[in-house]
Protein backbone atom coordinates (compact mmCIF):
# COMPACT_ATOMS: atom_id res chain seq x y z
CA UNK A 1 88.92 116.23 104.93
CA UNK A 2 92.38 118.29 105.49
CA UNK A 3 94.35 114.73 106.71
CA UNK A 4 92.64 112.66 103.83
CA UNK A 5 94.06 114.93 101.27
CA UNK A 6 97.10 115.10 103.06
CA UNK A 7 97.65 111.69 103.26
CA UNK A 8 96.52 110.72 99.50
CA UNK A 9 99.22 113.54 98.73
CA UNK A 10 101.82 111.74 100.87
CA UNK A 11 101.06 108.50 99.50
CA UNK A 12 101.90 109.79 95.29
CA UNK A 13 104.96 111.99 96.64
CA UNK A 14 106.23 108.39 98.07
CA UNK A 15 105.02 106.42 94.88
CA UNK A 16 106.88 109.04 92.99
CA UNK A 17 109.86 109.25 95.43
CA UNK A 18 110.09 105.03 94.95
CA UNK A 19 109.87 104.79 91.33
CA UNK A 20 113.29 107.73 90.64
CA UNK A 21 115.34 104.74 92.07
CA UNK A 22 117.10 102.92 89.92
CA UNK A 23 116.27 99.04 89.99
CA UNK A 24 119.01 96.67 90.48
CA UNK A 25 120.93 94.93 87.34
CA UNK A 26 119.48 91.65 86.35
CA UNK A 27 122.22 88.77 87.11
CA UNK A 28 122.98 87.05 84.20
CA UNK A 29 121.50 83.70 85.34
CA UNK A 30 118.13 85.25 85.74
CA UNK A 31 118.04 86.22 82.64
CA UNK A 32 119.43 83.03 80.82
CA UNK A 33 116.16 81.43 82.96
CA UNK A 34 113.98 83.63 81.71
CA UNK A 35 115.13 83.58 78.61
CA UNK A 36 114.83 79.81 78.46
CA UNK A 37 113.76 77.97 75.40
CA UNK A 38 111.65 75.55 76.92
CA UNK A 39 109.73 78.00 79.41
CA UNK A 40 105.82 77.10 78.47
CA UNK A 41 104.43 80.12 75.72
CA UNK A 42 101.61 81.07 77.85
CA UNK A 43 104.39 81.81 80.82
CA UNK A 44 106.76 83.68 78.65
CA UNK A 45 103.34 85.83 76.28
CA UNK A 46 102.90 87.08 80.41
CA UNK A 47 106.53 88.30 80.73
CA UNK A 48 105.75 91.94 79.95
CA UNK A 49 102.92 92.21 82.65
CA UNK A 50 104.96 89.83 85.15
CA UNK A 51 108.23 90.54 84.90
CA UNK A 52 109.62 87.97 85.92
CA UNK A 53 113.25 88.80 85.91
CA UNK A 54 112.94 92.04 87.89
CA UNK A 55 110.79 89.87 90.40
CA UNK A 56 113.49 87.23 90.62
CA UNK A 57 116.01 89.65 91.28
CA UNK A 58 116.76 91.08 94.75
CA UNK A 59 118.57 94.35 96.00
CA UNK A 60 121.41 94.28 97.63
């Protein structure tokens, strides 16, 4: 029971730990894609549960 709750407690402190670092800047021609004009409705209604330009962009 000890190691269970150890581990669940490992597993926020990481999920906590992952999310203080700051994501990477969005290039400009992922945004100008995303930001497309022509991009179907029901792709671009999804954008704030997808994300699409943070998912399109990489770290370095």
């Amino acid at each position: 029971m000890k190691l269970c709750s150890l581990a669940a407690l490992f597993a926020f402190g990481a999920l906590g730990f992952s999310s203080a670092v700051a994501a990477p800047a969005i290039p400009d021609y992922i945004a100008k894609a995303v930001a497309n004009p022509t991009r179907p409705a029901g792709d671009k209604k999804l954008d704030s549960v997808r994300k699409p330009a943070a998912v399109l962009t990489l770290p370095e």
